[in-house]
C-alpha atoms as a PDB file:
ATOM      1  CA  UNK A   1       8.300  85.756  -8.121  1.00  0.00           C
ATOM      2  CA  UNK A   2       5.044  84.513  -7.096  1.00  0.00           C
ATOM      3  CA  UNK A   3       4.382  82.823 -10.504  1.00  0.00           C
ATOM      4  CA  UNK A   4       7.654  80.715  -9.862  1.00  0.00           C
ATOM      5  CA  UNK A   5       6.087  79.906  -6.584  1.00  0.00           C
ATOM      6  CA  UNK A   6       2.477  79.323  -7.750  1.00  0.00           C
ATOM      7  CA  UNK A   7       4.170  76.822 -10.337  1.00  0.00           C
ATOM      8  CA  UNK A   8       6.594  75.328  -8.196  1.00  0.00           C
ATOM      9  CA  UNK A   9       3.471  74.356  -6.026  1.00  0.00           C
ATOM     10  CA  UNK A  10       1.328  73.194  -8.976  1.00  0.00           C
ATOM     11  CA  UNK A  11       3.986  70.893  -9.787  1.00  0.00           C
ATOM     12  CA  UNK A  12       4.912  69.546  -6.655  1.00  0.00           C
ATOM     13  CA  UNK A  13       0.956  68.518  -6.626  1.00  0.00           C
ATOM     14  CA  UNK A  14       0.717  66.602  -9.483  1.00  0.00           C
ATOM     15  CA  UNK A  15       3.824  65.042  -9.168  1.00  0.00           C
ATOM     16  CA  UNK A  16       4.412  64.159  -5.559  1.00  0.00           C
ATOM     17  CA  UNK A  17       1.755  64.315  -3.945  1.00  0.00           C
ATOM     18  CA  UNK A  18       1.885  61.731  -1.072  1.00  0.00           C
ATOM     19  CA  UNK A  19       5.834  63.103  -0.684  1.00  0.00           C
ATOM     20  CA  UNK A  20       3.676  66.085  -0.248  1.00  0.00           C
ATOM     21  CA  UNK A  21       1.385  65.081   2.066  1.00  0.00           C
ATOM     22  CA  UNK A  22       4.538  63.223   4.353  1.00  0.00           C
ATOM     23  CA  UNK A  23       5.864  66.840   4.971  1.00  0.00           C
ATOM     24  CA  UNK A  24       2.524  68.603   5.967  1.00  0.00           C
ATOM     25  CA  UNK A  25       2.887  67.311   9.447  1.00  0.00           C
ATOM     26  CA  UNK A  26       3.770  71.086  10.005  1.00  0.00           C
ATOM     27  CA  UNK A  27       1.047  72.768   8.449  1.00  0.00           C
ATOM     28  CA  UNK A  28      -1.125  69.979  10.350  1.00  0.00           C
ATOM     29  CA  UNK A  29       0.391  71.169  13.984  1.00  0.00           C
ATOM     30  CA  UNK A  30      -0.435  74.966  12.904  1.00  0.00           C
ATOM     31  CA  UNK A  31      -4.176  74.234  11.955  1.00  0.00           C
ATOM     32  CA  UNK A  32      -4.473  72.355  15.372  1.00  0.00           C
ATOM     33  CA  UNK A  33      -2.778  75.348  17.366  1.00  0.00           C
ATOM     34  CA  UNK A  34      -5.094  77.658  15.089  1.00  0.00           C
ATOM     35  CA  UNK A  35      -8.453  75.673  16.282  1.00  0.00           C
ATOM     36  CA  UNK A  36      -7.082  75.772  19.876  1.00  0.00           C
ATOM     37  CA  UNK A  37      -6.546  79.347  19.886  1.00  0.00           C
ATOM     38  CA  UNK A  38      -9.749  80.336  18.294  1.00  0.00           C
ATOM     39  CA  UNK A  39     -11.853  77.711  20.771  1.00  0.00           C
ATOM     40  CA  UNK A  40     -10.173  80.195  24.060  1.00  0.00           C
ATOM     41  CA  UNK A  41     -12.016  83.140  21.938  1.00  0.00           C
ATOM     42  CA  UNK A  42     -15.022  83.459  24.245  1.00  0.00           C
ATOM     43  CA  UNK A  43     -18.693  84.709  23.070  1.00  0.00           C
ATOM     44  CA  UNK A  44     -17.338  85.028  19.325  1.00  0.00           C
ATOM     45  CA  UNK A  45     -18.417  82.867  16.576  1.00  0.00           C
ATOM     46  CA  UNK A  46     -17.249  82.515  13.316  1.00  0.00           C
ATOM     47  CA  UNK A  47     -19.502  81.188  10.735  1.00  0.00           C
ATOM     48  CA  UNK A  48     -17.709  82.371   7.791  1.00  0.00           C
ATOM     49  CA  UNK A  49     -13.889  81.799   6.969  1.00  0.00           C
ATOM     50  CA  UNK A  50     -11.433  83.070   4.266  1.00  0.00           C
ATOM     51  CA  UNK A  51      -8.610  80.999   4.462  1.00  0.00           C
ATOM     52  CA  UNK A  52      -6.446  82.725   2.136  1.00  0.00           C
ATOM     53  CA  UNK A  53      -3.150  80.689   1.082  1.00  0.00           C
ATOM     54  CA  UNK A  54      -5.095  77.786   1.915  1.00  0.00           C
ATOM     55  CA  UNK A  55      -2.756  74.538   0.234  1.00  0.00           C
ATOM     56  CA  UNK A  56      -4.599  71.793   0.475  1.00  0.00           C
ATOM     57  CA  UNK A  57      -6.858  72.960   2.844  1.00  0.00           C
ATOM     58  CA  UNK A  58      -5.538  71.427   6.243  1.00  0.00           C
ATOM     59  CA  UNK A  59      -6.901  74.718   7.968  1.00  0.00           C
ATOM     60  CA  UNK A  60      -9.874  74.534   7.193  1.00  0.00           C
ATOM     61  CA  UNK A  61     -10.251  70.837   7.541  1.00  0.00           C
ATOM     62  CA  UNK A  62      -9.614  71.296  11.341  1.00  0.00           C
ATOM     63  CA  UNK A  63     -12.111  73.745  11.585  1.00  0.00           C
ATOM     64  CA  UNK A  64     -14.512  71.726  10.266  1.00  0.00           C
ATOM     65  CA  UNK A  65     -14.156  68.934  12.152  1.00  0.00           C
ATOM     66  CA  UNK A  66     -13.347  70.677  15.776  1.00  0.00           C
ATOM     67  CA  UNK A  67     -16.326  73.517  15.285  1.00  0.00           C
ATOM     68  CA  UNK A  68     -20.093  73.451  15.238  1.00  0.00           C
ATOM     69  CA  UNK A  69     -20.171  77.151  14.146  1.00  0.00           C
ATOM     70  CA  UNK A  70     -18.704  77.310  10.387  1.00  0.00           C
ATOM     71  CA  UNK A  71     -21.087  77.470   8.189  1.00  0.00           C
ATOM     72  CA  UNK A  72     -19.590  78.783   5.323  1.00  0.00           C
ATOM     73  CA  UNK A  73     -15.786  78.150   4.325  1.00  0.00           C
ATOM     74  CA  UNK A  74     -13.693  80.067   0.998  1.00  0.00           C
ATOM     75  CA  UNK A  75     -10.324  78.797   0.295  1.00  0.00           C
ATOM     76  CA  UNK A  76      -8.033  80.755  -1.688  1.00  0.00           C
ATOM     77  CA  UNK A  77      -4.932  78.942  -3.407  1.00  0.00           C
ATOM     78  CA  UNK A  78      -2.686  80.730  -6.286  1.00  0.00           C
ATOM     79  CA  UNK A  79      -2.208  76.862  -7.376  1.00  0.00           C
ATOM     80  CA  UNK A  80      -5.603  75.045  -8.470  1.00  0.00           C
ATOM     81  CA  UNK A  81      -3.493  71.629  -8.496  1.00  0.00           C
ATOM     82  CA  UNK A  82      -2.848  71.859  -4.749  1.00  0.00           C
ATOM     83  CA  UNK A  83      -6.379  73.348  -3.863  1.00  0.00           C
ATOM     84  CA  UNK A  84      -7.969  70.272  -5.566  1.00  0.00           C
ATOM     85  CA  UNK A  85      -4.940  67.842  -4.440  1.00  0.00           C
ATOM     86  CA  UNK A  86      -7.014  66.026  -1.746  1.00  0.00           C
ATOM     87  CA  UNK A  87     -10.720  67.948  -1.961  1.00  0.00           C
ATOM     88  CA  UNK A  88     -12.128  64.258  -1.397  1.00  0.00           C
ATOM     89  CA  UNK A  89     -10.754  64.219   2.032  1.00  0.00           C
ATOM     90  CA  UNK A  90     -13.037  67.926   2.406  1.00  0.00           C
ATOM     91  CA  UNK A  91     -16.230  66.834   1.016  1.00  0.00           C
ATOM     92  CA  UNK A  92     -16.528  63.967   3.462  1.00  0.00           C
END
């Protein structure tokens, strides 16, 4: 059943992908609470992330931007479409 789901992803990235991105507003709100809860972690750092099941990234995106300390970032998607859907928006 994961191949349906890796596929079902894959095509809803090539084929509606701003639809897509319109419904992420969830996935958005997690990443934020994520950051949050990892900023009231005190005297840890964390330089290197797995961020496995990663979409489009939107995790990791708001770790970048809200922490000095990552260094080192490794996204893990079963669907290559969505993992590449908007790596533009990462590399800036």
């Amino acid at each position: 059943n994961g191949e349906m789901k890796t596929l079902q992803k894959t095509r809803a990235a090539l084929t509606d992908a701003d639809a897509m991105r319109d419904a992420e507003f969830l996935r958005s709100d997690f990443a934020g609470r994520l950051v949050d809860r990892l900023d009231d972690i005190q005297g840890r750092s964390f330089s290197d992330v797995l961020d496995l099941g990663s979409g489009a990234g939107l995790c990791s995106l708001s770790l970048l931007k809200s922490r000095s300390d990552v260094r080192h970032i490794t996204l893990l998607e079963g669907s290559d479409a969505l993992l590449r859907r908007d790596s533009s928006l990462l590399l800036h």
